[in-house]
C-alpha atoms as a PDB file:
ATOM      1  CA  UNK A   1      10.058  27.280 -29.466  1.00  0.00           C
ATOM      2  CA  UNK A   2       8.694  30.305 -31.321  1.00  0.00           C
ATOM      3  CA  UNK A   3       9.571  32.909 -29.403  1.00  0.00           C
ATOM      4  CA  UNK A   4      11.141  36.148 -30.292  1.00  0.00           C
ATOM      5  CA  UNK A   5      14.490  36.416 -29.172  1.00  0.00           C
ATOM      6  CA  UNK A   6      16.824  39.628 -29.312  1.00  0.00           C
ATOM      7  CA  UNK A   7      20.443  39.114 -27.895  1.00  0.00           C
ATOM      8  CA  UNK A   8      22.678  41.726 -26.158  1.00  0.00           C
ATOM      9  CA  UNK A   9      26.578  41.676 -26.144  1.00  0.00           C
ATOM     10  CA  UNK A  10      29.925  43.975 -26.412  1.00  0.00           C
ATOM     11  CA  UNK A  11      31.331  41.672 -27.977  1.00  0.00           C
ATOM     12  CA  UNK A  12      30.375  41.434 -32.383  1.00  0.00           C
ATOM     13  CA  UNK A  13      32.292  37.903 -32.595  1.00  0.00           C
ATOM     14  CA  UNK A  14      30.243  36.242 -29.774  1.00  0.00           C
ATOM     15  CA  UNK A  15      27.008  36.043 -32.123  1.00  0.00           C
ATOM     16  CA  UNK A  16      28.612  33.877 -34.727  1.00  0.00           C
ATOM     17  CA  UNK A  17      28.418  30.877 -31.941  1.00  0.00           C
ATOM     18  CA  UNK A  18      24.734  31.637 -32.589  1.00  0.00           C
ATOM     19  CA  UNK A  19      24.601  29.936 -35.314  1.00  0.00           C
ATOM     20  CA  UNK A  20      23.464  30.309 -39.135  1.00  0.00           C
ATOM     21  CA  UNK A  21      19.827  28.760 -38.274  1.00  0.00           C
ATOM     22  CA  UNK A  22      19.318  31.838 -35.431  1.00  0.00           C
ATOM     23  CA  UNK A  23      16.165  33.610 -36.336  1.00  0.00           C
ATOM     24  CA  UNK A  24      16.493  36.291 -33.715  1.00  0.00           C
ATOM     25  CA  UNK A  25      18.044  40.022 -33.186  1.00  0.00           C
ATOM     26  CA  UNK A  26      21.495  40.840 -32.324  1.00  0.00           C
ATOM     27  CA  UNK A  27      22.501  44.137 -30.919  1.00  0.00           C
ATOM     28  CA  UNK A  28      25.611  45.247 -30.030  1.00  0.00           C
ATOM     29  CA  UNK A  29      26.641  46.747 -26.731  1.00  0.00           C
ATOM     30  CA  UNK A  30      26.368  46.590 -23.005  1.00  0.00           C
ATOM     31  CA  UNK A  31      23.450  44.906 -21.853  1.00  0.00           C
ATOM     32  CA  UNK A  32      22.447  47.312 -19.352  1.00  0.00           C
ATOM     33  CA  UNK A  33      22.607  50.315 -21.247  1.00  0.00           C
ATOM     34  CA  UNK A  34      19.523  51.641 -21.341  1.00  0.00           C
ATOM     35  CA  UNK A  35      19.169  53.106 -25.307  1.00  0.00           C
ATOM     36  CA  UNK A  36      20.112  49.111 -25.862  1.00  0.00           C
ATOM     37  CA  UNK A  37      17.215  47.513 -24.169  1.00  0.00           C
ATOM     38  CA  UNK A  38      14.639  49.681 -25.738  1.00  0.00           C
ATOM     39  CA  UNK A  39      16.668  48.962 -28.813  1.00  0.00           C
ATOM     40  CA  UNK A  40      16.032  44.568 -28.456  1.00  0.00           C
ATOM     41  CA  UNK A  41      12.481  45.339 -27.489  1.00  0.00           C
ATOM     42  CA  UNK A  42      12.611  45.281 -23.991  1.00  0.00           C
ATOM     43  CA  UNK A  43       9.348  47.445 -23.273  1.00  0.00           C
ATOM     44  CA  UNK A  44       7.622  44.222 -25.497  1.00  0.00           C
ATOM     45  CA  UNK A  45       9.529  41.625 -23.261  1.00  0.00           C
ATOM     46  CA  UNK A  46       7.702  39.110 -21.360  1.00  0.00           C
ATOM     47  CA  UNK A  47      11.238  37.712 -19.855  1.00  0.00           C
ATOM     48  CA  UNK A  48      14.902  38.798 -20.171  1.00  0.00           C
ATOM     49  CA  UNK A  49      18.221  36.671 -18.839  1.00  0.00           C
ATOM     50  CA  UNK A  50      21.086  38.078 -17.575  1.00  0.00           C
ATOM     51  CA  UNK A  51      23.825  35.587 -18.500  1.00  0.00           C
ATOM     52  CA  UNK A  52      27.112  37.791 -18.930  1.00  0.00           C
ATOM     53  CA  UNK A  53      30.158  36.777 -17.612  1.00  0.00           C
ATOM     54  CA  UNK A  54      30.193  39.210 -14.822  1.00  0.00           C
ATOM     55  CA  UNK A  55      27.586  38.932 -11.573  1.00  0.00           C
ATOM     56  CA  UNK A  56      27.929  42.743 -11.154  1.00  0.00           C
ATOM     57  CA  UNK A  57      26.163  43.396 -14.788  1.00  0.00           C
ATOM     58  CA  UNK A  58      23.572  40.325 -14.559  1.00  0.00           C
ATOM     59  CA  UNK A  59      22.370  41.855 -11.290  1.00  0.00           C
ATOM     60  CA  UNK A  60      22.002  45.446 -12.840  1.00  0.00           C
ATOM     61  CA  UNK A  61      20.393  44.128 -15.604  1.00  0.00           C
ATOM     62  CA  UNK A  62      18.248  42.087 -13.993  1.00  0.00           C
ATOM     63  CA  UNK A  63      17.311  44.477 -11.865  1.00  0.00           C
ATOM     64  CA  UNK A  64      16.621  47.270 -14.544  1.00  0.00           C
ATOM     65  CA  UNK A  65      14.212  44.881 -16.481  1.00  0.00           C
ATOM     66  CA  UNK A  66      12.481  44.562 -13.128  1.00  0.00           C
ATOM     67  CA  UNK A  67      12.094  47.959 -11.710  1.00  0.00           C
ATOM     68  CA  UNK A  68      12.355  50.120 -14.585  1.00  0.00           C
ATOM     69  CA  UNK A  69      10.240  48.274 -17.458  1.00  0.00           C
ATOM     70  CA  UNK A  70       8.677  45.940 -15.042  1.00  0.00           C
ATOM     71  CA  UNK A  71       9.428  42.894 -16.474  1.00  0.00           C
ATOM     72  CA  UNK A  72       8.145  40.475 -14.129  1.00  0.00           C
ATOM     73  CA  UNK A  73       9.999  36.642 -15.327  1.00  0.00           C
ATOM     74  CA  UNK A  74      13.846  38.056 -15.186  1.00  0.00           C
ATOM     75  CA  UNK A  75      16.412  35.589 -14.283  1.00  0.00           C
ATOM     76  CA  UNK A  76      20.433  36.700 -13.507  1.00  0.00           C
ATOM     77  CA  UNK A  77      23.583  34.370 -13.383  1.00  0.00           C
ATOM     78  CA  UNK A  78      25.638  34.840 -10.723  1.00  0.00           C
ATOM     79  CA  UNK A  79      29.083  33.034 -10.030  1.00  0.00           C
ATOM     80  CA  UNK A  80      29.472  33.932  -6.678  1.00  0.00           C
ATOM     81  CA  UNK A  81      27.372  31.220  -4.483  1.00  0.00           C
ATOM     82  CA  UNK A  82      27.225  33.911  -1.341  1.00  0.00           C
ATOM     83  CA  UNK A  83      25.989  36.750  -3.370  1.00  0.00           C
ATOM     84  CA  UNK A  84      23.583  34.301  -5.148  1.00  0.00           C
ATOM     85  CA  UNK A  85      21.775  33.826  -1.882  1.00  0.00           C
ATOM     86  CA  UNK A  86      21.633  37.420  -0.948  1.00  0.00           C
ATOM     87  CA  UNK A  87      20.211  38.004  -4.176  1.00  0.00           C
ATOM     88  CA  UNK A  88      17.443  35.187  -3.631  1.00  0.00           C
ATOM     89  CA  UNK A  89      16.227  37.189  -0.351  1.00  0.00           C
ATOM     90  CA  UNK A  90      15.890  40.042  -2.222  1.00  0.00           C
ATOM     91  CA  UNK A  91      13.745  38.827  -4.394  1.00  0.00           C
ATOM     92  CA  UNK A  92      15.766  38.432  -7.500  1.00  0.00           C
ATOM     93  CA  UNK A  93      15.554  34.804  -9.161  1.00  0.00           C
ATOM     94  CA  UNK A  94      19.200  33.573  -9.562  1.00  0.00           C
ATOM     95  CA  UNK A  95      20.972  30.399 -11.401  1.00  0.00           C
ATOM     96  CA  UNK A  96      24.616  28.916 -10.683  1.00  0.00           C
ATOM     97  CA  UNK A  97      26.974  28.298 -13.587  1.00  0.00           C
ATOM     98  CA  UNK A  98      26.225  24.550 -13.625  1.00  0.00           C
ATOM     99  CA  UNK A  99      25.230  21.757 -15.992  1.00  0.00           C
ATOM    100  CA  UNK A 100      21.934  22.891 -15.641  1.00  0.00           C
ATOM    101  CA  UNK A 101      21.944  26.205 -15.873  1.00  0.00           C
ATOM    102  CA  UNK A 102      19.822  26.299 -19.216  1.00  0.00           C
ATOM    103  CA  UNK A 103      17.368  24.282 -17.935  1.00  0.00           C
ATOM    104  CA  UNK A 104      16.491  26.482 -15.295  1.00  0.00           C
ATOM    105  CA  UNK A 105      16.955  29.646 -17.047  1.00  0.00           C
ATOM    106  CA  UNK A 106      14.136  28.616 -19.162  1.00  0.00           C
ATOM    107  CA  UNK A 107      11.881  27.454 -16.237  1.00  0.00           C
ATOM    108  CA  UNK A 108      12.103  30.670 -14.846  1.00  0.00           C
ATOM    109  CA  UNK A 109      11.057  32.744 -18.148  1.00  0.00           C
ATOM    110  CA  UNK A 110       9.279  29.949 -19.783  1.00  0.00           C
ATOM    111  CA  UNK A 111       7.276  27.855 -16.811  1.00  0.00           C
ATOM    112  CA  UNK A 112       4.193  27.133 -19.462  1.00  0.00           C
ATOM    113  CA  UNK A 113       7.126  24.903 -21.531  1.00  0.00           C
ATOM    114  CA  UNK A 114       9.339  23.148 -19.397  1.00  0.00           C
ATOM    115  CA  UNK A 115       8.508  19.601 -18.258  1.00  0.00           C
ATOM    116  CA  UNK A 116       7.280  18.787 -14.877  1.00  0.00           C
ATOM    117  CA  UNK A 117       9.465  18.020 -12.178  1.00  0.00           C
ATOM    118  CA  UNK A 118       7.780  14.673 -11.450  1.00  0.00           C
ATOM    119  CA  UNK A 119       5.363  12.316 -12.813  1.00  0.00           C
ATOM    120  CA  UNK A 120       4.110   9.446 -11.204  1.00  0.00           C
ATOM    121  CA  UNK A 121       4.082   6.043 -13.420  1.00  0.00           C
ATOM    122  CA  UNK A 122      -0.047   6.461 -14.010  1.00  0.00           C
ATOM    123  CA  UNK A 123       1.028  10.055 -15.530  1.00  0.00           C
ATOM    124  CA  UNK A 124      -2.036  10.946 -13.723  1.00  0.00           C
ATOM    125  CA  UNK A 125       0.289  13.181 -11.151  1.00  0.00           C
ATOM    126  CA  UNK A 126       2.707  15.124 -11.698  1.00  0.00           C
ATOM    127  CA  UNK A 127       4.780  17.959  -9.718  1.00  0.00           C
ATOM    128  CA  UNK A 128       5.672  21.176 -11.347  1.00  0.00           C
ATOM    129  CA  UNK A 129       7.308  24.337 -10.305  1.00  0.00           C
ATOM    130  CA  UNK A 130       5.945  28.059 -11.278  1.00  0.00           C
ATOM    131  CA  UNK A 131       7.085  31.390 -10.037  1.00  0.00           C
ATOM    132  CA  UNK A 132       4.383  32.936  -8.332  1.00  0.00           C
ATOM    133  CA  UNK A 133       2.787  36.077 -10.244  1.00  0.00           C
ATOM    134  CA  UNK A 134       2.942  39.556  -8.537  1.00  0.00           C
ATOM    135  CA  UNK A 135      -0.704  39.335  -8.493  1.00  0.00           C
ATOM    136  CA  UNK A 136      -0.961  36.494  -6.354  1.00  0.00           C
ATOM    137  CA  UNK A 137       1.283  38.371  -3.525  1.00  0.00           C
ATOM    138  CA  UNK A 138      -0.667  38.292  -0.110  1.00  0.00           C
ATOM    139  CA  UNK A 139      -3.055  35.715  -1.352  1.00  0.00           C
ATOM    140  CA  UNK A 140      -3.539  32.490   0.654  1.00  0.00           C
ATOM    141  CA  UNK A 141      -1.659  29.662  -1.278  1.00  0.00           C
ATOM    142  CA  UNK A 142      -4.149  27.489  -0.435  1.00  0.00           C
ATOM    143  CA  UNK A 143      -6.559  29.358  -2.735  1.00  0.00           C
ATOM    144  CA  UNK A 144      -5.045  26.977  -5.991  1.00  0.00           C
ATOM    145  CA  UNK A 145      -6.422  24.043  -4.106  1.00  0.00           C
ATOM    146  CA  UNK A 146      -9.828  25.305  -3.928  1.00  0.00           C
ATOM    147  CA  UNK A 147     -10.007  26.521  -7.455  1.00  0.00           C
ATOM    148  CA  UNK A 148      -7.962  23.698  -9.156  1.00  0.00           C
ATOM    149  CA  UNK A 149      -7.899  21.235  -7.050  1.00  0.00           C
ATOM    150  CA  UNK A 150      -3.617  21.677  -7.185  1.00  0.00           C
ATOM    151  CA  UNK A 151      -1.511  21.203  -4.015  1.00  0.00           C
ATOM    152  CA  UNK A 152       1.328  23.695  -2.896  1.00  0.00           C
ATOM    153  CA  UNK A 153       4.146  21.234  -1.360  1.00  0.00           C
ATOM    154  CA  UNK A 154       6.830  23.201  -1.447  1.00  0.00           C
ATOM    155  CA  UNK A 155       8.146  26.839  -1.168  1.00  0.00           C
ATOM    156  CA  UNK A 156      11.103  28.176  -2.050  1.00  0.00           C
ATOM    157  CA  UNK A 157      11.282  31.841  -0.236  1.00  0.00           C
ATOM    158  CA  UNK A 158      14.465  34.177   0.286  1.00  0.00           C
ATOM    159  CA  UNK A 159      16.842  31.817  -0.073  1.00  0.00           C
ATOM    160  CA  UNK A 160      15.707  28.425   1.724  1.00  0.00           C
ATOM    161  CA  UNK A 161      12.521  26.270   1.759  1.00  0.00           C
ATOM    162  CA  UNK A 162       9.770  25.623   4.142  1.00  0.00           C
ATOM    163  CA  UNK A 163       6.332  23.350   3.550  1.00  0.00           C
ATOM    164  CA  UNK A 164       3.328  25.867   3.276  1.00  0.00           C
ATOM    165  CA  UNK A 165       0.436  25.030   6.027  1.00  0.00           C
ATOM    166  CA  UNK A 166      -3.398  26.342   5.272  1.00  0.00           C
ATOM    167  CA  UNK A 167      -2.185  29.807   6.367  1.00  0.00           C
ATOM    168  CA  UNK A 168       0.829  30.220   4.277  1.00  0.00           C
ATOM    169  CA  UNK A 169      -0.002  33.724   1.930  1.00  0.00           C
ATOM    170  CA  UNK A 170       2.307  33.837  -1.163  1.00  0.00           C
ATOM    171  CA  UNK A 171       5.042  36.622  -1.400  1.00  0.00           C
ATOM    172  CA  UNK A 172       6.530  37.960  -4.420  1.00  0.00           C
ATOM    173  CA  UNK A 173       9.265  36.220  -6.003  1.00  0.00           C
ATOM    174  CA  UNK A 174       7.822  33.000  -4.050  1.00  0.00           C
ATOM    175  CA  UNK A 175       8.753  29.566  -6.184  1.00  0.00           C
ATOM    176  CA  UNK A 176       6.659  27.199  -5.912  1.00  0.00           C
ATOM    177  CA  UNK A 177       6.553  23.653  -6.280  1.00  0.00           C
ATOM    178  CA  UNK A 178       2.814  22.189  -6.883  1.00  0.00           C
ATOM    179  CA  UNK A 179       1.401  18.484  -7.097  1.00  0.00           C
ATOM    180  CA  UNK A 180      -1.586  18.555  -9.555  1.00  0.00           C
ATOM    181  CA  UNK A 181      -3.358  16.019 -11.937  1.00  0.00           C
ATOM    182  CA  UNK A 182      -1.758  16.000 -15.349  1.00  0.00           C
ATOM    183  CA  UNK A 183      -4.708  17.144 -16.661  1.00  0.00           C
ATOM    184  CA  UNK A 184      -5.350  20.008 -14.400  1.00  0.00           C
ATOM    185  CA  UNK A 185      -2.084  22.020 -15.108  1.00  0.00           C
ATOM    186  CA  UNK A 186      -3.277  24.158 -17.866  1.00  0.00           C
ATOM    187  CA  UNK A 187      -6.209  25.243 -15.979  1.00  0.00           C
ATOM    188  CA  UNK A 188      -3.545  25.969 -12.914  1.00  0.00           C
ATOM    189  CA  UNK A 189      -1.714  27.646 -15.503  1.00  0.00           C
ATOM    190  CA  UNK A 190      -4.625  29.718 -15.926  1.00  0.00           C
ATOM    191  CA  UNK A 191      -5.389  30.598 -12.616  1.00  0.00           C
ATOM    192  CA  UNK A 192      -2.143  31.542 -11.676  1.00  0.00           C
ATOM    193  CA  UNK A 193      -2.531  33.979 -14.596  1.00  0.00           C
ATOM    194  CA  UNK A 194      -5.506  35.413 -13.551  1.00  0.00           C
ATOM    195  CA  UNK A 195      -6.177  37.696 -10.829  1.00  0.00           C
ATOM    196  CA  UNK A 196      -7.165  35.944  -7.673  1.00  0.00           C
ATOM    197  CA  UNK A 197      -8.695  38.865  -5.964  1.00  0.00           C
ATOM    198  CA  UNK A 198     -11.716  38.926  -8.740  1.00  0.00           C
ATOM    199  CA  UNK A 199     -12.513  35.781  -7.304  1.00  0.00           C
ATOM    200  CA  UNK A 200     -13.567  37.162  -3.840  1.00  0.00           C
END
């Protein structure tokens, strides 16, 4: 897609699954050593995935792109179903080791290039799903409505769901799931991008 892509692992053999045509960076080593991140660019990073085979190191890593380089689109794999919830509450994006895995690894670092969840038969209207910025944390969700004309429908919040009402303010790590004109979503792109308290 033309993105830059560096790839952590302790293991030397595992990059030659990669592939001859793989453009990107391979490191060697453990991927939350810290010397090793800074090494693949992670203080340049607009996303990292933690995909290892263990739940323990995608959480750590995960969680030391988060709070120590403040990576905001992070994403961990966890095997564990029960942990994978607790994990959601806290605020840390998680995906199950299922067929579709990929494709929701790359709609949580790459929302801008992953289809839309639904499209009616016009393709007039479609639904899509976005991780709510930090910036829009404590805003009313109902702001996107007024400024693009887009419709929160759906929340996913610490773990479950609920449907947003006119009150509903957004809270980090929020998902959300949004009807809006297919012609509309790069300007809701946009304002989710932006900072909704210059609006005020």
């Amino acid at each position: 897609m033309g993105h830059t892509v560096t790839i952590i692992d302790r293991r030397r053999e595992a990059f030659a699954r990669l592939g001859e045509d793989f453009g990107g960076q391979t490191i060697e080593g453990i991927g939350f050593d810290r010397d090793r991140l800074i090494e693949a660019g992670i203080e340049r990073a607009e996303a990292v995935a933690a995909v290892t085979s263990g739940d323990n190191s995608n959480v750590l890593v995960a969680r030391v792109a988060r709070e120590n380089f403040g990576i905001e689109r992070v994403v961990a794999r966890i095997y564990d179903p029960r942990r994978a919830t607790i994990y959601q509450r806290l605020g840390l994006p998680t995906v199950a080791t299922v067929a579709w895995t990929t494709d929701r690894v790359l709609r949580r670092l790459l929302p801008q290039t992953t289809p839309p969840e639904w499209t009616d038969p016009t393709a007039k209207l479609c639904l899509v799903e976005r991780a709510l910025p930090d910036a829009w944390a404590g805003q009313p969700l109902n702001e996107l409505e007024e400024t693009v004309g887009a419709r929160v429908v759906g929340v996913g919040r610490l773990g479950s769901a609920l449907v947003p009402s006119a009150a509903t303010v957004g809270q980090q790590s929020d998902l959300l799931y949004i009807a809006v004109k297919t012609e509309d979503v790069e300007a809701l792109d946009k304002a989710l991008a932006g900072d909704p308290a210059g609006r005020h």
